[in-house]
PDB file of N, CA and C in Angstrom:
ATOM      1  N   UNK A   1       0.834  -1.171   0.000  1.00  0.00           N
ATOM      2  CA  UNK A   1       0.000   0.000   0.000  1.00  0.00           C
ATOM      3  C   UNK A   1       0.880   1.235   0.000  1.00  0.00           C
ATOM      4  N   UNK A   2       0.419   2.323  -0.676  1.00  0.00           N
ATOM      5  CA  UNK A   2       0.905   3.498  -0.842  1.00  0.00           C
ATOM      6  C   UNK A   2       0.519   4.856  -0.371  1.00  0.00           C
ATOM      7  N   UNK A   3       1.328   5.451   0.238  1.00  0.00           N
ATOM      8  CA  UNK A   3       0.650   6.960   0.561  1.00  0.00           C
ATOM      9  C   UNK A   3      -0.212   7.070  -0.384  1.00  0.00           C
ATOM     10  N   UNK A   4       0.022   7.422  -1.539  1.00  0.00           N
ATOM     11  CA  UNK A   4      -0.723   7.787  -2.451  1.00  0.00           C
ATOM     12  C   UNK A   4      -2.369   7.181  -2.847  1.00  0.00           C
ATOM     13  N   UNK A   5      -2.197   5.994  -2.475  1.00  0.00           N
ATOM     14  CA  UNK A   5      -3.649   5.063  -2.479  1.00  0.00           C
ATOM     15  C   UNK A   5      -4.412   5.726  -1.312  1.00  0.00           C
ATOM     16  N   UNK A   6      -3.127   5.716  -0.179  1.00  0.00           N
ATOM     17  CA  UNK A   6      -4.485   6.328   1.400  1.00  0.00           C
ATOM     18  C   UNK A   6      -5.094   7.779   0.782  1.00  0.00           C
ATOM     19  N   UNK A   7      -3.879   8.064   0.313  1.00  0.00           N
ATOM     20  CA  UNK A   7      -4.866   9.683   0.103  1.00  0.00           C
ATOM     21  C   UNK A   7      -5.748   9.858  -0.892  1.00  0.00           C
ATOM     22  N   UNK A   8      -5.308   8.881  -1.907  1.00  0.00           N
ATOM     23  CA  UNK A   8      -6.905   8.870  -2.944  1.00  0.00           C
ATOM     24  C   UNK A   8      -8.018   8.998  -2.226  1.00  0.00           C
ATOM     25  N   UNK A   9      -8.011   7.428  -1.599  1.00  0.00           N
ATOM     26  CA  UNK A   9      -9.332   7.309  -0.622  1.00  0.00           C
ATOM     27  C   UNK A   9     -10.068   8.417   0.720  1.00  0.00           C
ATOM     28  N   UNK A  10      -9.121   8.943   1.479  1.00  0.00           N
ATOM     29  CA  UNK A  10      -9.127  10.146   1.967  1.00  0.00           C
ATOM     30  C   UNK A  10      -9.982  10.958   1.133  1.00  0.00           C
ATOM     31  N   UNK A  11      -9.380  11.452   0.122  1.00  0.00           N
ATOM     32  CA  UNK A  11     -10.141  12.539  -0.894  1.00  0.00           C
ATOM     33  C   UNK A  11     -11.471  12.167  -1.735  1.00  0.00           C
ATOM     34  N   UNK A  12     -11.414  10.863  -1.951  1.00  0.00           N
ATOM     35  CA  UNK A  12     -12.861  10.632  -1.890  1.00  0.00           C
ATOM     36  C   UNK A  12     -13.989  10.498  -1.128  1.00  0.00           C
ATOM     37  N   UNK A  13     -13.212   9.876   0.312  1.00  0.00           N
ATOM     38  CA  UNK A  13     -14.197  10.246   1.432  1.00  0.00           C
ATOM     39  C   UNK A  13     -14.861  11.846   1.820  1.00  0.00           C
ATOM     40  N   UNK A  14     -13.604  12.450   1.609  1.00  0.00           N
ATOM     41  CA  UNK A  14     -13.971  14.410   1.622  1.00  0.00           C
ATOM     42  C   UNK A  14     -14.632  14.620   0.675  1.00  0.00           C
ATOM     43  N   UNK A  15     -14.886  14.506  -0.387  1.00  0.00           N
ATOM     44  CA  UNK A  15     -15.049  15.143  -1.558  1.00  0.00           C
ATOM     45  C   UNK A  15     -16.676  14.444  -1.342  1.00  0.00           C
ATOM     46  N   UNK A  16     -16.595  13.282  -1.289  1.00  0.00           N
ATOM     47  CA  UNK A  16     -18.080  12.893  -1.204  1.00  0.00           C
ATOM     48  C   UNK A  16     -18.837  13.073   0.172  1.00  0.00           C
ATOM     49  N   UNK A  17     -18.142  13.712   1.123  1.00  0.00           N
ATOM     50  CA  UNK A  17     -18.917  14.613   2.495  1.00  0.00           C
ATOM     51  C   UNK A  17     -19.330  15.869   2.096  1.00  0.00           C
ATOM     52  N   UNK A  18     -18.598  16.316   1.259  1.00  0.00           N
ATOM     53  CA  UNK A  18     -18.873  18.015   0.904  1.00  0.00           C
ATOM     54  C   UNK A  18     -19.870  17.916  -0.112  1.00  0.00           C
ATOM     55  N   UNK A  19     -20.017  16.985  -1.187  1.00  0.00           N
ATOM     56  CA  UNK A  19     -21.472  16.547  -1.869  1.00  0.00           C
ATOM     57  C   UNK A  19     -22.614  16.554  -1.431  1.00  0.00           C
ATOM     58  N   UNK A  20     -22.240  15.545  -0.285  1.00  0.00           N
ATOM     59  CA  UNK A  20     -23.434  15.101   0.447  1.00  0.00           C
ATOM     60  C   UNK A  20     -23.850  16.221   0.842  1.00  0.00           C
ATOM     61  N   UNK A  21     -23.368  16.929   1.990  1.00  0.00           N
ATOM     62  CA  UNK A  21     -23.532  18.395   2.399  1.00  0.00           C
ATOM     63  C   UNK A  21     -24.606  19.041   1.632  1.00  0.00           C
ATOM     64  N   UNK A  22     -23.468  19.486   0.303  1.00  0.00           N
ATOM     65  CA  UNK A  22     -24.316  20.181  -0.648  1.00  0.00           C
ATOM     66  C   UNK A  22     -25.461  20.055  -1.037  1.00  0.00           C
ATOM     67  N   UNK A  23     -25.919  18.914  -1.156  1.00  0.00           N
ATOM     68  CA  UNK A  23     -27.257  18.518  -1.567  1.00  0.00           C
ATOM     69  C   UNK A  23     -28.017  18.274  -1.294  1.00  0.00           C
ATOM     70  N   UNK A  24     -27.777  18.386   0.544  1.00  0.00           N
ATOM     71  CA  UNK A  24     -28.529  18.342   1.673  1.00  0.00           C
ATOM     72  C   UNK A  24     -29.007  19.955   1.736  1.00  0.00           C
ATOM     73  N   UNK A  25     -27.694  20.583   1.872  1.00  0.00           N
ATOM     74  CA  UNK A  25     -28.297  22.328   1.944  1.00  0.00           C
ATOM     75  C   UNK A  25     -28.920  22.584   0.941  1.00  0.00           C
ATOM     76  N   UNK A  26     -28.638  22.086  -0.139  1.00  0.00           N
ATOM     77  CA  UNK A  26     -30.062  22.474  -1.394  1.00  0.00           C
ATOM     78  C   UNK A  26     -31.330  21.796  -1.613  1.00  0.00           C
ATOM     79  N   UNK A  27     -31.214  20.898  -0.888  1.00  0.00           N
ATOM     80  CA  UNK A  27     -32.716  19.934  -1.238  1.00  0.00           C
ATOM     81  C   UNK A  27     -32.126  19.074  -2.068  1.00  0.00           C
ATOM     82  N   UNK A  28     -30.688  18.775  -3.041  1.00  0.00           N
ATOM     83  CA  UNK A  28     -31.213  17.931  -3.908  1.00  0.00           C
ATOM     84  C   UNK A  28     -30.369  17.229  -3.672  1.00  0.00           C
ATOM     85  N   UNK A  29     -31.560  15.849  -3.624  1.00  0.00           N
ATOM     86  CA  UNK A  29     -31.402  14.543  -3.129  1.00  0.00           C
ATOM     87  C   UNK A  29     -31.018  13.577  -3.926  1.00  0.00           C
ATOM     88  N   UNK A  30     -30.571  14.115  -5.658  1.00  0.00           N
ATOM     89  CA  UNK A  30     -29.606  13.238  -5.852  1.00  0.00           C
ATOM     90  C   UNK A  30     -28.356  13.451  -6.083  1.00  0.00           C
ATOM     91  N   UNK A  31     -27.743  15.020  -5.359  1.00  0.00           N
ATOM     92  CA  UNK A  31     -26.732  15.497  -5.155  1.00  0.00           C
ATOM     93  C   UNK A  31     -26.315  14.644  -3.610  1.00  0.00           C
ATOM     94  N   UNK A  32     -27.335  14.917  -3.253  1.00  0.00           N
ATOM     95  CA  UNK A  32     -26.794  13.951  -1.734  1.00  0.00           C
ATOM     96  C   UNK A  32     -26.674  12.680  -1.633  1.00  0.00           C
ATOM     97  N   UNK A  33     -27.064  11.458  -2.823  1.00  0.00           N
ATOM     98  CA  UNK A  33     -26.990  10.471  -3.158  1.00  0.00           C
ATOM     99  C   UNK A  33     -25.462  10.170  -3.553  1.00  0.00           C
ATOM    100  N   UNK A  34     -25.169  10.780  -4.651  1.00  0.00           N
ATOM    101  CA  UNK A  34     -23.894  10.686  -5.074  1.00  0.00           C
ATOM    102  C   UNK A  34     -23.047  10.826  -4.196  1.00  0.00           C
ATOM    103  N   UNK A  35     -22.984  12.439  -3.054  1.00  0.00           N
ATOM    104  CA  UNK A  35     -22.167  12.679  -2.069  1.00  0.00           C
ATOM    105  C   UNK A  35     -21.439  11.064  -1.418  1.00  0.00           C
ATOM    106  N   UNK A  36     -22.461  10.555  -0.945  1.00  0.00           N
ATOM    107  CA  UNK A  36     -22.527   9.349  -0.184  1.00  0.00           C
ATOM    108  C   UNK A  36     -22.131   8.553  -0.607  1.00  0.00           C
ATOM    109  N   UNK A  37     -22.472   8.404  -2.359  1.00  0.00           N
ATOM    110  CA  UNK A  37     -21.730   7.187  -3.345  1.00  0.00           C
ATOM    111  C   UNK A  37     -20.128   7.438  -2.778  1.00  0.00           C
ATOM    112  N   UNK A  38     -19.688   8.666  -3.174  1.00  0.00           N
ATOM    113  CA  UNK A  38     -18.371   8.789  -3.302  1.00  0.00           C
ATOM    114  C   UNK A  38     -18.025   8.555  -1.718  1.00  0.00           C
ATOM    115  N   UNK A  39     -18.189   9.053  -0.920  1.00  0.00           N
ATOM    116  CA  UNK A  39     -17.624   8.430   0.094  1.00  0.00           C
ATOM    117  C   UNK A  39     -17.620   6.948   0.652  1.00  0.00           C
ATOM    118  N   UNK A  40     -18.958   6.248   0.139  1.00  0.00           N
ATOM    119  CA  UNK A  40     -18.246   5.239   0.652  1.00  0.00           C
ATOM    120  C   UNK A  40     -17.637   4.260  -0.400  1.00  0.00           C
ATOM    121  N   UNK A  41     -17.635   5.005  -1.620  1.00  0.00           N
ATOM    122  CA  UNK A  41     -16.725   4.782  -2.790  1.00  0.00           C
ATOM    123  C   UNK A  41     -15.018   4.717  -2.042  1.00  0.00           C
ATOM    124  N   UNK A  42     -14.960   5.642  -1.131  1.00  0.00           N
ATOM    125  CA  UNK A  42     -13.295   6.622  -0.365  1.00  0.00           C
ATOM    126  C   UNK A  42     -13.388   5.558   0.712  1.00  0.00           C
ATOM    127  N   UNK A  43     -14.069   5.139   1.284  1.00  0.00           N
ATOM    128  CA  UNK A  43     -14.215   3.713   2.662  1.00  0.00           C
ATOM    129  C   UNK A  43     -13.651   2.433   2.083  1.00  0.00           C
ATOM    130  N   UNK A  44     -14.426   2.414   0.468  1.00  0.00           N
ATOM    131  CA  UNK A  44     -14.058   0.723   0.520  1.00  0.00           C
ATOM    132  C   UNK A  44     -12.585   0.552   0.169  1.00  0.00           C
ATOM    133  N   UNK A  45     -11.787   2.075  -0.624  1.00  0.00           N
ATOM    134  CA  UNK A  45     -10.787   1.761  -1.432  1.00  0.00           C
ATOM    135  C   UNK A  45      -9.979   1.696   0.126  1.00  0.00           C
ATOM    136  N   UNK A  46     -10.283   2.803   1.179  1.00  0.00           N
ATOM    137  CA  UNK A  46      -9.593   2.540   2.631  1.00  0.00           C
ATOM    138  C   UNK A  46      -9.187   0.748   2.914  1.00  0.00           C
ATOM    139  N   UNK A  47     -10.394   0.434   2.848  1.00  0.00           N
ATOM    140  CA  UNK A  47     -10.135  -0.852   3.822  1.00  0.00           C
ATOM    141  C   UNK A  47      -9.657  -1.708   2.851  1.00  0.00           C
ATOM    142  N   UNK A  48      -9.823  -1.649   1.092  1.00  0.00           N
ATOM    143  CA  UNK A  48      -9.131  -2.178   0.422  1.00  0.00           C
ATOM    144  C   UNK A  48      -7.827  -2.407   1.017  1.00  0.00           C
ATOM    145  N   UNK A  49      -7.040  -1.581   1.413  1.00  0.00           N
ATOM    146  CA  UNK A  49      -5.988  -0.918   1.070  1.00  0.00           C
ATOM    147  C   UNK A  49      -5.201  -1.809   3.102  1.00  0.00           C
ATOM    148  N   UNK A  50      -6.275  -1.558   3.275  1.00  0.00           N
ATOM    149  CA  UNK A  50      -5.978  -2.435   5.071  1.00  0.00           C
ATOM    150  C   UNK A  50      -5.687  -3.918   4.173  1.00  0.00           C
ATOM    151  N   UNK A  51      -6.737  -4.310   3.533  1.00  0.00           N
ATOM    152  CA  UNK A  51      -6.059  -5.954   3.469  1.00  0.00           C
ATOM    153  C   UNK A  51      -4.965  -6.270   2.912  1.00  0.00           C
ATOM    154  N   UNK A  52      -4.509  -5.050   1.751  1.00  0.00           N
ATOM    155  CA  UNK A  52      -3.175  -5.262   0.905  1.00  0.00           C
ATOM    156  C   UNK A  52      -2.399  -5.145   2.315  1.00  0.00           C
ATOM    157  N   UNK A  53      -2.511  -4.264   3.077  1.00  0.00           N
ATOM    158  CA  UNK A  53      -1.461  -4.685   3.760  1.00  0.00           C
ATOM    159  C   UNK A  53      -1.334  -5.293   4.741  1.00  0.00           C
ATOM    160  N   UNK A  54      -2.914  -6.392   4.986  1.00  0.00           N
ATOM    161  CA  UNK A  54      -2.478  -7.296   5.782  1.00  0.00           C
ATOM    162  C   UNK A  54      -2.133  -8.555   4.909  1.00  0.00           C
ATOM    163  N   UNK A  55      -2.481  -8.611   3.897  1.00  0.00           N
ATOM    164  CA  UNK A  55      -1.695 -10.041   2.742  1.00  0.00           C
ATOM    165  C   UNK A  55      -0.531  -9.967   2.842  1.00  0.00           C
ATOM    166  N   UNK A  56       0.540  -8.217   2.642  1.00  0.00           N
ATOM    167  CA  UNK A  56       1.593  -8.273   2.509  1.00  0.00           C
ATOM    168  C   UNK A  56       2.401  -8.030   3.813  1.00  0.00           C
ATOM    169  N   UNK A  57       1.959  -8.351   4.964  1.00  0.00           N
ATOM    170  CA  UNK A  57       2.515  -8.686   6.036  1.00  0.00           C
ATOM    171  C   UNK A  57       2.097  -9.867   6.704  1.00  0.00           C
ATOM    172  N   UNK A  58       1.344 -10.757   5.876  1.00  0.00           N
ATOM    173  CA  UNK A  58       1.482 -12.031   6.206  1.00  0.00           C
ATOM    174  C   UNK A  58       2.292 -13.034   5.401  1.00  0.00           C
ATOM    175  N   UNK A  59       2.540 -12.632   4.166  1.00  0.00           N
ATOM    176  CA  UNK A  59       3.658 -13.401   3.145  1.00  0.00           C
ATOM    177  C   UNK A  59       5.450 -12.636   3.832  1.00  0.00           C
ATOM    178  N   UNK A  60       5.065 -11.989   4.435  1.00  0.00           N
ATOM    179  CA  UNK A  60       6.343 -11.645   5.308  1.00  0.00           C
ATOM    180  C   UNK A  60       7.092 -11.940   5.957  1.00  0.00           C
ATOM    181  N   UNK A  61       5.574 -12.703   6.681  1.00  0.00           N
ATOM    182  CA  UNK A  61       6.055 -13.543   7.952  1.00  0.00           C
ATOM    183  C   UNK A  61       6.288 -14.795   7.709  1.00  0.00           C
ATOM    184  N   UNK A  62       5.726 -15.429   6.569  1.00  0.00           N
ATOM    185  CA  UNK A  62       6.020 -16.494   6.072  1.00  0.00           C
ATOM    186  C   UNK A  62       7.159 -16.821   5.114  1.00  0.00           C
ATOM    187  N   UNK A  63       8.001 -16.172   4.439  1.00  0.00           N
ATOM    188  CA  UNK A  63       8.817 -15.698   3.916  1.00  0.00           C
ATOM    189  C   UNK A  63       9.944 -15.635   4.794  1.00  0.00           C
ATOM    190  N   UNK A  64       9.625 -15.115   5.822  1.00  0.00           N
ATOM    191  CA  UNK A  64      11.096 -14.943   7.002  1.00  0.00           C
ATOM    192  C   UNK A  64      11.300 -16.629   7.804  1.00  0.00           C
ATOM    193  N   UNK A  65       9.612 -16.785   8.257  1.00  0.00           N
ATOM    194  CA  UNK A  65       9.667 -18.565   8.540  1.00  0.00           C
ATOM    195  C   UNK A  65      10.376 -19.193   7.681  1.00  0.00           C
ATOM    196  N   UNK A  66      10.657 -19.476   6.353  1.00  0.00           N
ATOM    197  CA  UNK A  66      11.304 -20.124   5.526  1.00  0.00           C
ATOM    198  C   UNK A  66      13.156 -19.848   5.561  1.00  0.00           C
ATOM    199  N   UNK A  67      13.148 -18.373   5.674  1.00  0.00           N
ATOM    200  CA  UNK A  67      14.616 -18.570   5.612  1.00  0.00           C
ATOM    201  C   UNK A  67      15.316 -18.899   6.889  1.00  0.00           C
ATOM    202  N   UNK A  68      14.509 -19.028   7.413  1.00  0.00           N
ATOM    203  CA  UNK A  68      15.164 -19.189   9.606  1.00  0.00           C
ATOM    204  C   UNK A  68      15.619 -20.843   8.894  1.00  0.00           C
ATOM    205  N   UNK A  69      14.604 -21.473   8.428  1.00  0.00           N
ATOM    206  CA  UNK A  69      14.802 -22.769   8.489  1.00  0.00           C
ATOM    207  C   UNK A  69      15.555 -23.180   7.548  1.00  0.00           C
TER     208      UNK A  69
END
């Protein structure tokens, strides 16, 4: 995982709060739909981003098991 991946997701989580917002303060409700798409569009790439790096700290550990032995 990469800085750069966390902060994608980051900025989609923001970007789709300030939507949501928006379309809440205007009434329109499929401005506030989308808002919400995109954020939890910005959540899933987050936790995506948790399992890459729990795969790649479990081939780590298994990887280091091998050379001990």
């Amino acid at each position: 995982m990469t800085n750069e991946d966390r902060l994608d997701a980051k900025k989609d989580q923001i970007k789709g709060k300030v939507t949501e917002t928006k379309g809440k303060l205007t009434g329109d409700k499929q401005e506030e739909v989308k808002g919400k798409a995109e954020g939890f569009l910005g959540k899933a790439k987050d936790k995506l981003e948790d399992v890459k790096d729990d795969v790649a700290e479990k081939i780590d550990e298994v990887m280091d098991k091998r050379k001990k032995k």
